[in-house]
Protein backbone atom coordinates (compact mmCIF):
# COMPACT_ATOMS: atom_id res chain seq x y z
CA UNK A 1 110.18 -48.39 22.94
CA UNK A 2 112.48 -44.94 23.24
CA UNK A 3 108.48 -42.98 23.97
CA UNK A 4 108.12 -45.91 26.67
CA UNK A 5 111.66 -45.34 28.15
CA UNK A 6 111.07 -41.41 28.53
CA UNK A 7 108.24 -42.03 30.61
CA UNK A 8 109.22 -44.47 32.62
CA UNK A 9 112.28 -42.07 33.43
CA UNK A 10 110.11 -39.22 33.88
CA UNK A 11 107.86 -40.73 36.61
CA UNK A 12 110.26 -40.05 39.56
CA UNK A 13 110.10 -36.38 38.25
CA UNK A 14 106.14 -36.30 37.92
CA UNK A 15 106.15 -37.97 41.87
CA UNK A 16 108.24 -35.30 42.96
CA UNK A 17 106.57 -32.31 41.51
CA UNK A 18 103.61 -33.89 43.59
CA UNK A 19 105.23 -33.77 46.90
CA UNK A 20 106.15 -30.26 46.55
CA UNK A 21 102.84 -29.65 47.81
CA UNK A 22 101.79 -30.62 51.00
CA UNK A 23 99.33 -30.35 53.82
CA UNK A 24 100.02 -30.11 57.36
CA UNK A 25 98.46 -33.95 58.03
CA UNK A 26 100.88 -34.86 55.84
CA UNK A 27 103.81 -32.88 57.42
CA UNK A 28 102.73 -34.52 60.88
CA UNK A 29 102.68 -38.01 59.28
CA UNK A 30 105.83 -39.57 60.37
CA UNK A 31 105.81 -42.11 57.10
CA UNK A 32 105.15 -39.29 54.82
CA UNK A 33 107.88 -36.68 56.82
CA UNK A 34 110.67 -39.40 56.81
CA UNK A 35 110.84 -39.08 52.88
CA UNK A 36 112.35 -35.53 53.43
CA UNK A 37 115.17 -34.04 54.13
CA UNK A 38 115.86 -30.68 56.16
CA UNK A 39 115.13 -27.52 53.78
CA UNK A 40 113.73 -29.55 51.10
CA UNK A 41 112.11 -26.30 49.23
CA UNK A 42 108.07 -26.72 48.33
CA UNK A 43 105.78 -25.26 45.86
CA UNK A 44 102.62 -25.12 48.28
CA UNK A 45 101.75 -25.57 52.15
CA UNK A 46 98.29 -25.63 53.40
CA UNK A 47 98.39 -24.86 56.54
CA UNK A 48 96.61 -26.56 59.87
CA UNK A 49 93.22 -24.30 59.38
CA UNK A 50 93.39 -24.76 55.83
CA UNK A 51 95.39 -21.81 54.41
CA UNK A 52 97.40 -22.71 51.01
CA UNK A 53 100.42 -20.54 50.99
CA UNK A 54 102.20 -20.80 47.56
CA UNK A 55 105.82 -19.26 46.49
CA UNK A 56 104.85 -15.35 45.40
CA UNK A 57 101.88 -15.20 47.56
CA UNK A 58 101.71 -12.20 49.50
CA UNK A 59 101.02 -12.16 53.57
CA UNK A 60 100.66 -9.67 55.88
CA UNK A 61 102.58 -9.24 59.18
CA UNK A 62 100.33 -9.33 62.60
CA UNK A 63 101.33 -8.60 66.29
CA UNK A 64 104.13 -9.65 67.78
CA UNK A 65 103.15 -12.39 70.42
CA UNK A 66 103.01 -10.70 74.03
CA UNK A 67 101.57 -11.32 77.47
CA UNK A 68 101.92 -8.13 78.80
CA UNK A 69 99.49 -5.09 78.27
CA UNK A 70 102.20 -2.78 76.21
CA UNK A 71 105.18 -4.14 74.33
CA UNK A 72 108.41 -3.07 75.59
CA UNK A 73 111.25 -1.52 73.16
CA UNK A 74 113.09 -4.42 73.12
CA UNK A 75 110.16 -6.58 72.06
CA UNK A 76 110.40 -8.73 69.09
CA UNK A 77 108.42 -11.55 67.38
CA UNK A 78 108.46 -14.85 68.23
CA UNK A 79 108.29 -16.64 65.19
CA UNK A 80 109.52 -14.53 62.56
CA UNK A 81 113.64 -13.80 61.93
CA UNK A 82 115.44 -11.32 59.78
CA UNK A 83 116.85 -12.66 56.63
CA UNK A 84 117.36 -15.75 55.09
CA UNK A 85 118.34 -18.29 57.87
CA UNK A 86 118.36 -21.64 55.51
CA UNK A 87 121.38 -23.61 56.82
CA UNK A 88 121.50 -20.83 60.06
CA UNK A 89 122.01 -22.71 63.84
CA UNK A 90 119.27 -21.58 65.87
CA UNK A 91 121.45 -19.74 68.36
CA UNK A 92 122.28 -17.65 65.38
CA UNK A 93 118.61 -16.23 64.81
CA UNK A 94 117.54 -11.80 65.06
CA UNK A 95 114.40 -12.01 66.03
CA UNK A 96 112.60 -9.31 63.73
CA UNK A 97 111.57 -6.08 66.29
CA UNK A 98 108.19 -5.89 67.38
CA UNK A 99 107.39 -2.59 65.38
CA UNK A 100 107.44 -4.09 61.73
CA UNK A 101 103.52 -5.10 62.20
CA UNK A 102 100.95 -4.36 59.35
CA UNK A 103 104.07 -5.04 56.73
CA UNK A 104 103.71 -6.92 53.69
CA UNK A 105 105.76 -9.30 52.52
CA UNK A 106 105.77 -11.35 49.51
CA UNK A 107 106.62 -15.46 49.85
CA UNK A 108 110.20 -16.31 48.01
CA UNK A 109 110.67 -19.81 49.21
CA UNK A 110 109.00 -22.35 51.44
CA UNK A 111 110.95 -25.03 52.88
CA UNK A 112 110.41 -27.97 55.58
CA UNK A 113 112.13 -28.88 58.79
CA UNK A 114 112.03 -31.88 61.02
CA UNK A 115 111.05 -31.19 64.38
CA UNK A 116 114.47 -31.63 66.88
CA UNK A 117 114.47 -35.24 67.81
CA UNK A 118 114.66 -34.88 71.85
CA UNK A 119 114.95 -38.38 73.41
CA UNK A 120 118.16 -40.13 73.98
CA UNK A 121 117.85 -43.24 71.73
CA UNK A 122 121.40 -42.72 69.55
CA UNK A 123 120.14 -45.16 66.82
CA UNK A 124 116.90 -42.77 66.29
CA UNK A 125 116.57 -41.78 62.61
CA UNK A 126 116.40 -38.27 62.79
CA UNK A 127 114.10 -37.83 60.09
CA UNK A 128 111.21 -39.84 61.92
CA UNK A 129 109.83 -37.24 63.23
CA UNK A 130 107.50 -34.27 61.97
CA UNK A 131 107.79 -31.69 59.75
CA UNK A 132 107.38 -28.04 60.28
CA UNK A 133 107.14 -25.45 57.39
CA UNK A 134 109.30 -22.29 57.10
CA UNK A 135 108.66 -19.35 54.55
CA UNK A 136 111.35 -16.80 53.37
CA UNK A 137 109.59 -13.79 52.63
CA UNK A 138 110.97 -10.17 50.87
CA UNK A 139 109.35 -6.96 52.20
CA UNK A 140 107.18 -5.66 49.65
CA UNK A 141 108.26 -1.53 49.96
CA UNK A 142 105.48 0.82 50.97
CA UNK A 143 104.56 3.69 48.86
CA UNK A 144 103.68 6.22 51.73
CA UNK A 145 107.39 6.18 52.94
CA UNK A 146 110.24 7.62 51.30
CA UNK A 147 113.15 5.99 50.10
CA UNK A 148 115.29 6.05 53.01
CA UNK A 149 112.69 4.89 54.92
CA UNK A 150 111.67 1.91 52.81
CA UNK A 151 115.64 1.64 52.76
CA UNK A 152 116.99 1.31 56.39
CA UNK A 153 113.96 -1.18 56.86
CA UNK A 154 114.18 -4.97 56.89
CA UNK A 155 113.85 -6.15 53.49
CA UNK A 156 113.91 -10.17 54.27
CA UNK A 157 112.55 -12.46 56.80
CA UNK A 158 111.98 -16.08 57.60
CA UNK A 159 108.32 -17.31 59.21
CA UNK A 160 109.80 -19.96 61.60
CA UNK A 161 106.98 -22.09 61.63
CA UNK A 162 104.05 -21.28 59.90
CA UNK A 163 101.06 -23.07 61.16
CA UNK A 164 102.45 -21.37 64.83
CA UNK A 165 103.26 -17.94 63.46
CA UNK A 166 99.20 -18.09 62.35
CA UNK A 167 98.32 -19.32 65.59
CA UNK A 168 99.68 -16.76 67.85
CA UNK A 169 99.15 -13.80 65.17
CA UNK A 170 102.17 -13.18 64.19
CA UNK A 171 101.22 -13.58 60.26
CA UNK A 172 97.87 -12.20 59.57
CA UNK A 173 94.86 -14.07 57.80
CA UNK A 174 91.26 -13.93 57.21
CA UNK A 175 90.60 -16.15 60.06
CA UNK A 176 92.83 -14.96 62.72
CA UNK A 177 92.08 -11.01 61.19
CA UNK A 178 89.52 -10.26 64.30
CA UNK A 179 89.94 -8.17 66.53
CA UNK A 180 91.24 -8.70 70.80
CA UNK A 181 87.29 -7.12 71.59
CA UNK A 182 85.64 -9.19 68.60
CA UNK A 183 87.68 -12.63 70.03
CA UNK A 184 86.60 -11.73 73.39
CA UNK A 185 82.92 -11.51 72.47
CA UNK A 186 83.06 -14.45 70.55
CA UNK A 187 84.54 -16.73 73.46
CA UNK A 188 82.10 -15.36 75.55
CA UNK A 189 79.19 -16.36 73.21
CA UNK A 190 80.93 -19.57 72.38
CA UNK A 191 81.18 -20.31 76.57
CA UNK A 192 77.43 -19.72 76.87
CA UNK A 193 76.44 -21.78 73.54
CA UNK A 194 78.16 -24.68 75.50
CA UNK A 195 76.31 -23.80 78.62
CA UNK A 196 73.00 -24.58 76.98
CA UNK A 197 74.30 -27.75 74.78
CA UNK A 198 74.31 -26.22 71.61
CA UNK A 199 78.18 -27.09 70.99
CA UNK A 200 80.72 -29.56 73.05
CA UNK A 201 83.26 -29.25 74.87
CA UNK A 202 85.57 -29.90 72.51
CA UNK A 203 84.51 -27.50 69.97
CA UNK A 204 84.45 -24.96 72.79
CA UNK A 205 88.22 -26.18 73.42
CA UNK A 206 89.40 -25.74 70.06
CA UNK A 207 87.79 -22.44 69.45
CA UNK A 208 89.40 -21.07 72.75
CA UNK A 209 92.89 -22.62 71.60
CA UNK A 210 92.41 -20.15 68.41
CA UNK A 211 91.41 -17.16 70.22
CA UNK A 212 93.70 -17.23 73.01
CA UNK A 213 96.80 -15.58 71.16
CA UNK A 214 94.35 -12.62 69.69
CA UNK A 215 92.98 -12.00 73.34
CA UNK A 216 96.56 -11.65 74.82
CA UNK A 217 98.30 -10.48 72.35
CA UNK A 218 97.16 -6.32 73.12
CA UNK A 219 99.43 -3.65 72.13
C-alpha cells in the first residue's frame, strides 16, 4: 500500500519531466500551449526544421538580419538581446550590436512564452494562444583574445524566439550554415527544377521561405 501511494504521488512529477521537452507542433498547439505558463523553463526544444536544442548545448551566433548591402554602426540583431531578460517588458530590451557574429555561446536556460494575445475580446484567456521558445545563453570566451578583450565583451544573451532567430540567421546551424552565393544557386536550381515538374510549387515556396534571410542578409 505505502509502494502504491509513492507512485501514485510521483506520477504528476514523471508527467512533468515529460513536458519539459517539447516540439514546435506542440508549442503551436493551442490545447497543448494553454497548459503553460509564461517562462515556464524546459529541458529540450526541437525546433520548426527539426533542431533539438537542450540546456548546455552550444550554438553559434550568425548575421545580424539586414536588408541593406553593408550594416551600419548602429546595427544590431533582431532577435537576440543582451542579458537575461526573464520577467523584462519588451520596451526594456538592448538589442545585442551587430558585430558579435561568429560568437559562441553556450545554452543556460530555455523557457516558453505565449504569443501577445492581440484582439479585443476582454474575457480571452491569455494563455490560448501559442508558444514561442526563448534561450538564455553565456558567451563561451575565445582563446585568441586577451583578457580584456574577452572582458569588456557581452557575456549573456537571450535568443528571442528561436525557431525565428534560425530563420533569418541570426543563430547559426547546419542547415541554414550556406552561404548568400550557395542559397542563391540553389534557388536558382530549385526555380528551374519546378519549371520542368520535377518539384511543386509548394516545395519551391517553402525552400524560398528558408533561403530568403541568407540571400539578404549580406554584410
Amino acid at each position: 500500500m505505502k509502494n502504491f501511494i509513492l507512485f501514485f504521488f510521483s506520477i504528476p512529477f514523471l508527467i512533468s519531466a515529460q513536458d519539459r521537452n517539447i516540439n514546435y507542433k506542440q508549442a503551436n498547439d493551442i490545447k497543448f500551449a494553454k497548459n503553460y505558463k509564461n517562462n515556464t523553463t524546459l529541458d529540450s526544444y526541437t525546433t520548426k526544421d527539426g533542431l533539438k536544442i537542450s540546456v548546455g548545448d552550444i550554438l553559434t551566433i550568425g548575421n545580424a538580419f539586414n536588408e541593406r548591402d553593408k550594416y551600419m554602426i548602429n546595427d544590431k540583431f533582431s532577435n537576440i538581446v543582451i542579458g537575461n531578460v526573464k520577467g523584462t517588458y519588451i520596451h526594456d530590451y538592448k538589442h545585442l550590436p551587430h558585430n558579435y557574429s561568429e560568437n559562441k555561446v553556450r545554452v543556460k536556460e530555455i523557457y516558453v512564452k505565449h504569443v501577445k494575445y492581440e484582439g479585443y475580446n476582454v474575457l480571452k484567456n491569455r494563455k490560448e494562444t501559442p508558444l514561442y521558445i526563448n534561450v538564455y545563453t553565456k558567451t563561451i570566451n575565445d582563446d585568441s583574445k586577451n583578457n580584456i578583450s574577452n572582458f569588456l565583451r557581452v557575456s549573456k544573451a537571450t535568443i528571442i524566439n528561436i525557431d525565428d532567430a534560425i530563420l533569418s540567421g541570426e543563430i547559426q546551424t547546419e542547415r541554414n550554415s550556406i552561404t548568400r552565393e550557395e542559397a542563391i544557386k540553389k534557388l536558382k536550381e530549385s526555380k528551374d527544377l519546378m519549371d520542368i515538374g520535377l518539384i511543386s510549387q509548394k516545395e519551391y515556396d517553402e525552400l524560398k521561405e528558408k533561403l530568403t534571410p541568407i540571400i539578404l542578409n549580406n554584410k
